[in-house]
C-alpha atoms as a PDB file:
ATOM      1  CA  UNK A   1     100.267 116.284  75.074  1.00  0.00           C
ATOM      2  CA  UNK A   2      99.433 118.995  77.648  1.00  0.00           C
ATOM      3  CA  UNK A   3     100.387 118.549  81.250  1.00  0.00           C
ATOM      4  CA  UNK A   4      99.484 120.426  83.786  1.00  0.00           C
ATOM      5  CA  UNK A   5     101.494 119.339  87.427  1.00  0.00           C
ATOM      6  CA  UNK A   6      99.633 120.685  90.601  1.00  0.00           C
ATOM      7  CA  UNK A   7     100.712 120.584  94.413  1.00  0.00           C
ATOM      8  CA  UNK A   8      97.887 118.526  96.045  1.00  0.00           C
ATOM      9  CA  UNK A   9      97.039 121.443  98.554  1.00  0.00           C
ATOM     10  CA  UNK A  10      97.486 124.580  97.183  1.00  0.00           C
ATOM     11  CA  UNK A  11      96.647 128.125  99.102  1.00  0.00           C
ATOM     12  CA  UNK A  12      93.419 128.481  97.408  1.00  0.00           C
ATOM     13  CA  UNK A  13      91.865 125.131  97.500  1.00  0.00           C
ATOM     14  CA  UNK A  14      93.106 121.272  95.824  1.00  0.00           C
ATOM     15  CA  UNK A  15      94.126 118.839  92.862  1.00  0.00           C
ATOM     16  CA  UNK A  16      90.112 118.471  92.633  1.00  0.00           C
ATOM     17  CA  UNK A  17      89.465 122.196  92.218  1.00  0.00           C
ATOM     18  CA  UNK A  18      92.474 121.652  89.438  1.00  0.00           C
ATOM     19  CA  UNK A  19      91.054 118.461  87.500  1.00  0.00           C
ATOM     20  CA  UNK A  20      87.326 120.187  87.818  1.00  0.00           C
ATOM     21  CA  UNK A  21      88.596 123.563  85.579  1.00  0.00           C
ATOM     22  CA  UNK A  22      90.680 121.511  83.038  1.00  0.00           C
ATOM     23  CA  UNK A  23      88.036 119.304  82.565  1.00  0.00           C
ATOM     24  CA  UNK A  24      85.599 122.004  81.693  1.00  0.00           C
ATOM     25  CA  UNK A  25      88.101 123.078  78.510  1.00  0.00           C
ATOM     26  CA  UNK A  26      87.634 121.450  75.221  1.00  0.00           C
ATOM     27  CA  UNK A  27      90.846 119.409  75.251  1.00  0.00           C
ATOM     28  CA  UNK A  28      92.060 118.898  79.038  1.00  0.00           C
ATOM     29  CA  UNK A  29      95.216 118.397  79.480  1.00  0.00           C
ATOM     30  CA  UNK A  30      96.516 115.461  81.642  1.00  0.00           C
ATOM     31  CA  UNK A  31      96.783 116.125  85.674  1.00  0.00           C
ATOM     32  CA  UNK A  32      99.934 115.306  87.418  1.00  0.00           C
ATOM     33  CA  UNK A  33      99.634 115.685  91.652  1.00  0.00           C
ATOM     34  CA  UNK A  34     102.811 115.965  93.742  1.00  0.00           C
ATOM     35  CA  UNK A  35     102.581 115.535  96.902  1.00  0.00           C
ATOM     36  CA  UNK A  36     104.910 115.036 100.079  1.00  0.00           C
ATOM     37  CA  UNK A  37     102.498 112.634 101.653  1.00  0.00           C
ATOM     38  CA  UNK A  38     101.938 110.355  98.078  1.00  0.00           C
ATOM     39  CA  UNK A  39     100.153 107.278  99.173  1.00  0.00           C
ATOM     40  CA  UNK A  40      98.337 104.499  97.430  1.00  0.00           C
ATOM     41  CA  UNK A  41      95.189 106.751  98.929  1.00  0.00           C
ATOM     42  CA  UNK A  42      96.479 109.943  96.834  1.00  0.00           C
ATOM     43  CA  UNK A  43      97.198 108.089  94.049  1.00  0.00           C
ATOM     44  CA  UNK A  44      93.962 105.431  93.693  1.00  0.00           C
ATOM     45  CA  UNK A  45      91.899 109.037  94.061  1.00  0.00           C
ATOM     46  CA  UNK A  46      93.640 110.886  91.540  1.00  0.00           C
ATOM     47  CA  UNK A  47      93.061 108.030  88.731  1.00  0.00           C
ATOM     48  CA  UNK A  48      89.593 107.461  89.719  1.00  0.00           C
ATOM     49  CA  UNK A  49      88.540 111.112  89.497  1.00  0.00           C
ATOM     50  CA  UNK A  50      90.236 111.269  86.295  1.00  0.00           C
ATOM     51  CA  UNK A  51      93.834 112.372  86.694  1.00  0.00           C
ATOM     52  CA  UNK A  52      97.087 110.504  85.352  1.00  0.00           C
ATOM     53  CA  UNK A  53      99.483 109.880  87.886  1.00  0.00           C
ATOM     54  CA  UNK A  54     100.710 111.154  91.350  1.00  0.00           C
ATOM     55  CA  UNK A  55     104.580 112.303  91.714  1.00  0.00           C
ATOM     56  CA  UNK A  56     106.294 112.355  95.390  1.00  0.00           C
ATOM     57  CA  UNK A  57     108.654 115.073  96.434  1.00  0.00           C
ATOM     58  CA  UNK A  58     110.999 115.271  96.799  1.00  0.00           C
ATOM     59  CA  UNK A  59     110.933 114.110  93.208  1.00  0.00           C
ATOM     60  CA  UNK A  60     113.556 111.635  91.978  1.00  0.00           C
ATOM     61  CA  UNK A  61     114.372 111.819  88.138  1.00  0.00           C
ATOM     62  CA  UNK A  62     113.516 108.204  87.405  1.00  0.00           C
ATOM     63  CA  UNK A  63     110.086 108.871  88.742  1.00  0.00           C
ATOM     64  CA  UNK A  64     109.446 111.662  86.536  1.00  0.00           C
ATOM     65  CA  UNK A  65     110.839 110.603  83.421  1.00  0.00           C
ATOM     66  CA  UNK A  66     108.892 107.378  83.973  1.00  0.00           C
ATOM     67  CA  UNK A  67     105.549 109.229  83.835  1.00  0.00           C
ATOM     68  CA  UNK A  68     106.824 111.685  81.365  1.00  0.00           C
ATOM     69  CA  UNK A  69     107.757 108.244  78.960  1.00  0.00           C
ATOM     70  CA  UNK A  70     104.230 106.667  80.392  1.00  0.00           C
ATOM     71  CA  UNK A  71     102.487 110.391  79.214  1.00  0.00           C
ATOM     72  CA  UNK A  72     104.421 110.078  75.821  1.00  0.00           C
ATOM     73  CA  UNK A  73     103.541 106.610  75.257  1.00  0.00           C
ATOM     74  CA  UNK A  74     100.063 106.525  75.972  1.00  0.00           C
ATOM     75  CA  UNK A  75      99.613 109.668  73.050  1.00  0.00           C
ATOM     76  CA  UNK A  76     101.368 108.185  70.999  1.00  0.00           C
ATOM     77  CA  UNK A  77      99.491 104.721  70.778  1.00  0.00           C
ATOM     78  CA  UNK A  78      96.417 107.240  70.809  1.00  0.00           C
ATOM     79  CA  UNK A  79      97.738 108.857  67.618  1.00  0.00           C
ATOM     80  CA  UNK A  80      98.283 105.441  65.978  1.00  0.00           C
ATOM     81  CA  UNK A  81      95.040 103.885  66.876  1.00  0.00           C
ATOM     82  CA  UNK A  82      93.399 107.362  65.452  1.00  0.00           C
ATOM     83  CA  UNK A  83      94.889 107.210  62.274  1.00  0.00           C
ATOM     84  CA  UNK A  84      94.801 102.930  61.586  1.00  0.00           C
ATOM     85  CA  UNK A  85      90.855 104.157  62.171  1.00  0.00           C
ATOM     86  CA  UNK A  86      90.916 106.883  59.667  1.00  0.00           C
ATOM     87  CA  UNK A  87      90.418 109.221  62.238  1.00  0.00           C
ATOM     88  CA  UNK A  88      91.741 113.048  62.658  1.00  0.00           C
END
């Protein structure tokens, strides 16, 4: 599955400019935002506009392997339910 992991604030603009040209490509990838400042407002914004998670630097290795397992898991059971449905 395609991942694409942003700063929240970039130079030129934000995760939202981000999420707004993936999701104009045929087959987005998924939208991971780090941020310093990760809080339950950061995160509840990124889901509801359609990214996956939110990761906090300094980043721990439990944390990411977590959402990379989570991002693994949730294709996978995609894949499954796609092909007990017959489709491609």
């Amino acid at each position: 599955m395609p991942v694409v992991i942003c700063a929240s604030d970039l130079p030129d603009g934000t995760w939202r400019d981000v999420l707004y040209q993936i999701n104009t490509l045929t087959h987005p990838p998924v939208l991971v935002v780090t941020s310093r400042l990760a809080d339950d407002y950061l995160w509840g914004e990124v889901l509801n506009l359609g990214g996956y998670n939110v990761l906090a630097k300094p980043f721990q290795e439990s944390e990411v392997k977590h959402v990379v397992a989570s991002l693994w898991m949730n294709e996978h059971r995609q894949v499954h339910k796609r092909a007990a449905a017959g489709v491609a």
